[in-house]
Protein backbone atom coordinates (compact mmCIF):
# COMPACT_ATOMS: atom_id res chain seq x y z
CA UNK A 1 139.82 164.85 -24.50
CA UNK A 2 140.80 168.47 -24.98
CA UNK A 3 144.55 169.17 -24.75
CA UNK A 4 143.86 172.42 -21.80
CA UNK A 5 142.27 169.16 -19.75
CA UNK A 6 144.95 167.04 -20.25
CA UNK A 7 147.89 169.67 -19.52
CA UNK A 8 145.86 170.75 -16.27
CA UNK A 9 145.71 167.12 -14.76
CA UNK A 10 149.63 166.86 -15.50
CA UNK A 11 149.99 169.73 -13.45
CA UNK A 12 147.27 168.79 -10.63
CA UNK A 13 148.14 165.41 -10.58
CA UNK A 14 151.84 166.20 -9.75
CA UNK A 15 151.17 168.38 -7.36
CA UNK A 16 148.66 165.75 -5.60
CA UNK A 17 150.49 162.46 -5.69
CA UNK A 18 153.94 164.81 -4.40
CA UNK A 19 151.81 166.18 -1.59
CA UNK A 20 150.44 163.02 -0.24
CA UNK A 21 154.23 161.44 -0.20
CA UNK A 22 155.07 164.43 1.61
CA UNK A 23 152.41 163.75 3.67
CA UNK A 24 153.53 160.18 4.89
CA UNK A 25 156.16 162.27 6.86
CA UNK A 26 153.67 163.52 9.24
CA UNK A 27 154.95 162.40 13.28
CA UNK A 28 157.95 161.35 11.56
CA UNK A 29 160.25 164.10 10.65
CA UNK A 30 163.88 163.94 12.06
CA UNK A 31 163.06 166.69 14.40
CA UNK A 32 160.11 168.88 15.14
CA UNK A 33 160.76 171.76 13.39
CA UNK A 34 161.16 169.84 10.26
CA UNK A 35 158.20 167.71 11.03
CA UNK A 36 156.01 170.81 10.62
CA UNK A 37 157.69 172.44 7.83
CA UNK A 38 157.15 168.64 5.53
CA UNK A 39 153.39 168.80 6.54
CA UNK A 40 153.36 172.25 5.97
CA UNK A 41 155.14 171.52 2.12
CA UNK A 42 152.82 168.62 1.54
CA UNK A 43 149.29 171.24 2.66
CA UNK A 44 150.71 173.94 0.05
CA UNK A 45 151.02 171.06 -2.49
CA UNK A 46 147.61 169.31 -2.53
CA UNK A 47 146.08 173.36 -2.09
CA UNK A 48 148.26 174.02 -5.23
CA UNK A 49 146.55 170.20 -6.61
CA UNK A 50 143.22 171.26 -5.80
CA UNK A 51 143.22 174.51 -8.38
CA UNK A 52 144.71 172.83 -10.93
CA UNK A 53 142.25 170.16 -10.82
CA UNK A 54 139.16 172.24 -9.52
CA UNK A 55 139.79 173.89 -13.51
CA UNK A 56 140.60 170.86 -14.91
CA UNK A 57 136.79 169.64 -14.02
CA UNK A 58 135.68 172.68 -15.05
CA UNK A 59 137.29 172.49 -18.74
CA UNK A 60 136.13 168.46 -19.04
CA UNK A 61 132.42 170.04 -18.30
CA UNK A 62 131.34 166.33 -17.28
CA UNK A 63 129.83 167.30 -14.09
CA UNK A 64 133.20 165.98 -12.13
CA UNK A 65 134.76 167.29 -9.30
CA UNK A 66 138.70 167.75 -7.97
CA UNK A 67 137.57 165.41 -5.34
CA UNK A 68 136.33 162.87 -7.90
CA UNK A 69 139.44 163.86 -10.56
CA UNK A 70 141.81 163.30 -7.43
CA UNK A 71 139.71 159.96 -5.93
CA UNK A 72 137.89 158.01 -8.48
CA UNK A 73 140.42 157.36 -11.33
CA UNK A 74 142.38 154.69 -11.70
CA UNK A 75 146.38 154.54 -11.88
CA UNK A 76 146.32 154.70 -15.89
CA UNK A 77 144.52 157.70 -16.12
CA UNK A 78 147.42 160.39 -13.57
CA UNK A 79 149.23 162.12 -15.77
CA UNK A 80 151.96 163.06 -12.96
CA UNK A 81 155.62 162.72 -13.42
CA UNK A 82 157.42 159.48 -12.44
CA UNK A 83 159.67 161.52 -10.04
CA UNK A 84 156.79 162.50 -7.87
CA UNK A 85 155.81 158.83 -7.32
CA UNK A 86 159.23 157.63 -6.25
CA UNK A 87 159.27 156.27 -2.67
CA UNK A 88 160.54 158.89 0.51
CA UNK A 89 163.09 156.66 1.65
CA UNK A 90 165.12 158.82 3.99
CA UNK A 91 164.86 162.35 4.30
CA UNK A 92 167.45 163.05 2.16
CA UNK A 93 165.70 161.15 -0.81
CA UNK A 94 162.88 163.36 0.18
CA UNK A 95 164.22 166.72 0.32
CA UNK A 96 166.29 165.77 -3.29
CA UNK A 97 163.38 164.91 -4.62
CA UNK A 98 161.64 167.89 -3.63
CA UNK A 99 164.30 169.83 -4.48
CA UNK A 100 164.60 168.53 -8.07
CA UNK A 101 160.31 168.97 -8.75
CA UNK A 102 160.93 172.75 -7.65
CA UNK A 103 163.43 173.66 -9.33
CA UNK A 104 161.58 172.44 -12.74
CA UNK A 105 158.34 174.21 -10.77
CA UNK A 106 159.94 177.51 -10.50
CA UNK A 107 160.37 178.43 -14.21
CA UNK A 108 157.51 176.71 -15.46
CA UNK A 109 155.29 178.60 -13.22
CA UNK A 110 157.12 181.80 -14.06
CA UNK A 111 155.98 180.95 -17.99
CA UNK A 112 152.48 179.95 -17.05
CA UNK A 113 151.91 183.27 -15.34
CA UNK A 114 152.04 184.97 -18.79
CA UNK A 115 149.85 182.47 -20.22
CA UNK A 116 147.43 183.28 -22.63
CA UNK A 117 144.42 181.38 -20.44
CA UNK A 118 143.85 183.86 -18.11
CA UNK A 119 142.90 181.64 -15.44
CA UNK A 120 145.97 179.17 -15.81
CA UNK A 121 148.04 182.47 -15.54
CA UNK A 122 146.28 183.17 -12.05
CA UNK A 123 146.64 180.08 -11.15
CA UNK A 124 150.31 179.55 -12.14
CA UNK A 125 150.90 183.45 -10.09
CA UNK A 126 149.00 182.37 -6.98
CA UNK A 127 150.86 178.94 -6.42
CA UNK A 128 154.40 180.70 -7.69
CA UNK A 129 154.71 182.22 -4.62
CA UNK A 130 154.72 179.36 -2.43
CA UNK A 131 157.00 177.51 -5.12
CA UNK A 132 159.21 179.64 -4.99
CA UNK A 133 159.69 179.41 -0.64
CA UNK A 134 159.95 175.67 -1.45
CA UNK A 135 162.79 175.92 -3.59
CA UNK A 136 164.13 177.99 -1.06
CA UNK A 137 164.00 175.50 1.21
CA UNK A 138 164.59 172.56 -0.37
CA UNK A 139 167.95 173.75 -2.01
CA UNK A 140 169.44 175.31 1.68
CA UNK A 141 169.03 171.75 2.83
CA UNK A 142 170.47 170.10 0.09
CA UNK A 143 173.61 172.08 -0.04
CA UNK A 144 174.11 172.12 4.22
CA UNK A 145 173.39 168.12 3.87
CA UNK A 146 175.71 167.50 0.74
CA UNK A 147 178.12 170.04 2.25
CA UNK A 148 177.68 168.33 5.34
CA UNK A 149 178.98 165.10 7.48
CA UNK A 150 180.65 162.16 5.46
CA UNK A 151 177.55 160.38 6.23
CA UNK A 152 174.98 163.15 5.14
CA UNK A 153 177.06 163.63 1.96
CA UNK A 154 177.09 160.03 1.28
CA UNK A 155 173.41 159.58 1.43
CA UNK A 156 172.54 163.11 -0.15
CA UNK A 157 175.04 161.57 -3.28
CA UNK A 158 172.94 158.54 -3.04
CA UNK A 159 169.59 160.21 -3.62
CA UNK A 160 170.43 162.64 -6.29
CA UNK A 161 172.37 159.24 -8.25
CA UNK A 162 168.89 157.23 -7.83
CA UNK A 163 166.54 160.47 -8.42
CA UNK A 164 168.18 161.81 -11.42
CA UNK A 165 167.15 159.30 -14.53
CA UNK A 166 163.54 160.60 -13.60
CA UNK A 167 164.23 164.13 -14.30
CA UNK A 168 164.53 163.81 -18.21
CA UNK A 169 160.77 163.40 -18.33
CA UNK A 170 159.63 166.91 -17.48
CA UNK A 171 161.94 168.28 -20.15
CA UNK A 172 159.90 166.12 -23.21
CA UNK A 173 157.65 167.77 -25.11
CA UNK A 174 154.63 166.72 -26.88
CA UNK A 175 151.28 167.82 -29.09
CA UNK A 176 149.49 168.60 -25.30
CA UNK A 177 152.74 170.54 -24.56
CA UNK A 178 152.56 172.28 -28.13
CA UNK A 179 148.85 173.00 -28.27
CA UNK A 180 149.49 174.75 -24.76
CA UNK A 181 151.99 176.99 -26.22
CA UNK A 182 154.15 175.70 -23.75
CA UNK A 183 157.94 173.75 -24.20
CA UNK A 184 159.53 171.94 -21.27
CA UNK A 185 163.02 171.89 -23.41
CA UNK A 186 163.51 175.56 -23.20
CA UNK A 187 163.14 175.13 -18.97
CA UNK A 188 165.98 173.19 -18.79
CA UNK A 189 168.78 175.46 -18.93
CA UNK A 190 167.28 177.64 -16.08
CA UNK A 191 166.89 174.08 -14.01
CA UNK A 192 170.06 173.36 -14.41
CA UNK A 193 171.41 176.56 -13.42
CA UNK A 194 169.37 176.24 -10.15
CA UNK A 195 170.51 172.49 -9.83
CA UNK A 196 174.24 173.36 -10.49
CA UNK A 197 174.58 174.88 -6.99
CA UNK A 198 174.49 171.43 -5.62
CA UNK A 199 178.41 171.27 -6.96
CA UNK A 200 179.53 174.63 -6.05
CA UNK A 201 177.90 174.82 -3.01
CA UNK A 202 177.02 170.99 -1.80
CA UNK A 203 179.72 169.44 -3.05
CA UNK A 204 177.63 166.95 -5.06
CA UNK A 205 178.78 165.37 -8.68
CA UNK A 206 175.73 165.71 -10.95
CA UNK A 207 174.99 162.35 -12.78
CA UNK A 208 176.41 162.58 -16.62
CA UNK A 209 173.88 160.05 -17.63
CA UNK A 210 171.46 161.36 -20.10
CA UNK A 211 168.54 158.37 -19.95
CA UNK A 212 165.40 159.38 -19.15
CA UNK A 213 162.62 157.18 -17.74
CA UNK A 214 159.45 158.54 -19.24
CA UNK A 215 155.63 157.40 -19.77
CA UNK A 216 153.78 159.50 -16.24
CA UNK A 217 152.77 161.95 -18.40
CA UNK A 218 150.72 159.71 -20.46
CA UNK A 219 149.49 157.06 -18.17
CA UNK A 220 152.23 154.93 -17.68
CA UNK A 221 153.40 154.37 -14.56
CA UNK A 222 155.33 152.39 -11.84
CA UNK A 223 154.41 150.02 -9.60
CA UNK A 224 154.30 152.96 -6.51
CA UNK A 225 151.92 154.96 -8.09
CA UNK A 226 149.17 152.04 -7.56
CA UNK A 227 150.23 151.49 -3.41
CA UNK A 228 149.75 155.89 -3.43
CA UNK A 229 146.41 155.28 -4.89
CA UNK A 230 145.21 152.12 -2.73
CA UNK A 231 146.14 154.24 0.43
CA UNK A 232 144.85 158.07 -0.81
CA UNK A 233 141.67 156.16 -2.26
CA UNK A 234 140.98 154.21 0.42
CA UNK A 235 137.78 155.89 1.98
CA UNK A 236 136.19 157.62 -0.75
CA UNK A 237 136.32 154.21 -2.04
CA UNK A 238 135.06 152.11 0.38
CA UNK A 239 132.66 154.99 1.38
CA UNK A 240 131.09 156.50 -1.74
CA UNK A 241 130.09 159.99 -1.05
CA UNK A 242 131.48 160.20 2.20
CA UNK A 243 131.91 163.46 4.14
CA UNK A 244 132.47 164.72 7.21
């Protein structure tokens, strides 16, 4: 399995498996407005999961599609990050985690776009765009909600405490990472600048732990990855083929 292949479904599959939690907010947002933006995040998402993929078939030259890259594999064989899988809880778990995947997004796509594979560089320009609007977002609610009520602090705290052991993983390298020309250690400084605002401006103590849970990348994965898959899977599975 070539390296390019395995690099793209890291990126696709993150994108994917974020989108569809996004997703589960749909008629249940806090408020309208927000309803619609969260569908609107989790649409750009699985568009953004869709390219990556539609190349990734491409490069495997097996005769698979995205659909069948995105529907007919089984939980061992994502490659997305353990933070993407993590549960919604409430919508300040949500937004953190978003928050925290764009952030990492942001810089990685601005490398990408210089890539030497000319159509991971397109790629990497189209979806930077939108990226870069979700960041946007994502960190204005962060600081207002950190920065916020004693309750909306409290639970904003909460969700960065629980979130952050799963952001070492998208700062380890590997031979996919090296054959790419690509290495996640030298994003970190510019993630943590963009993360640092949740001090100065939410009021927010950044975790000092250093532990890292690790293994999406590869295969591994928790136990929420498989209920994502038994719900996104559900019809292609039970309906081989099926279209509208």
């Amino acid at each position: 399995m070539s390296e390019t292949f395995e690099y793209l479904l890291r990126l696709g599959d993150s994108a994917l498996i974020l989108g569809h939690r996004v997703s589960e907010w749909c008629g249940h947002g806090p408020y309208l407005e927000e309803d619609i933006a969260l569908a609107n995040t989790a649409l750009d998402l699985i568009g953004q999961a869709t390219l990556w993929l539609e190349y990734a078939a491409e490069v495997e030259g097996k005769g698979r599609s995205a659909d069948d890259l995105a529907y007919l594999r089984d939980a061992h064989e994502y490659r997305n990050l353990l933070l993407v899988e993590r549960p919604n809880g409430d919508f300040g778990q949500t937004i953190m985690r978003q928050f925290l995947f764009d952030a990492y997004m942001v810089p990685l796509l601005d490398r990408l776009s210089a890539h030497d594979d000319p159509r991971i560089a397109e790629i990497a320009a189209k979806t930077a765009k939108e990226t870069a609007y979700h960041l946007e977002r994502s960190l204005d609610l962060c600081v207002r909600l950190g920065d916020g009520t004693e309750q909306s602090h409290a639970r904003m705290q909460a969700a960065l405490d629980d979130l952050w052991p799963y952001t070492g993983e998208m700062f380890l390298g590997d031979a996919v990472d090296a054959a790419m020309g690509v290495d996640p250690s030298a994003l970190r400084e510019a993630w943590l600048a963009t993360v640092r605002q949740l001090e100065t401006a939410g009021t927010l103590a950044l975790p000092d732990s250093e532990y890292a849970h690790k293994g999406g990348r590869s295969g591994q994965h928790s136990e929420h990855l498989g209920y994502v898959l038994a719900e996104m899977q559900w019809l292609q599975r039970s309906n081989p083929g099926a279209a509208w």
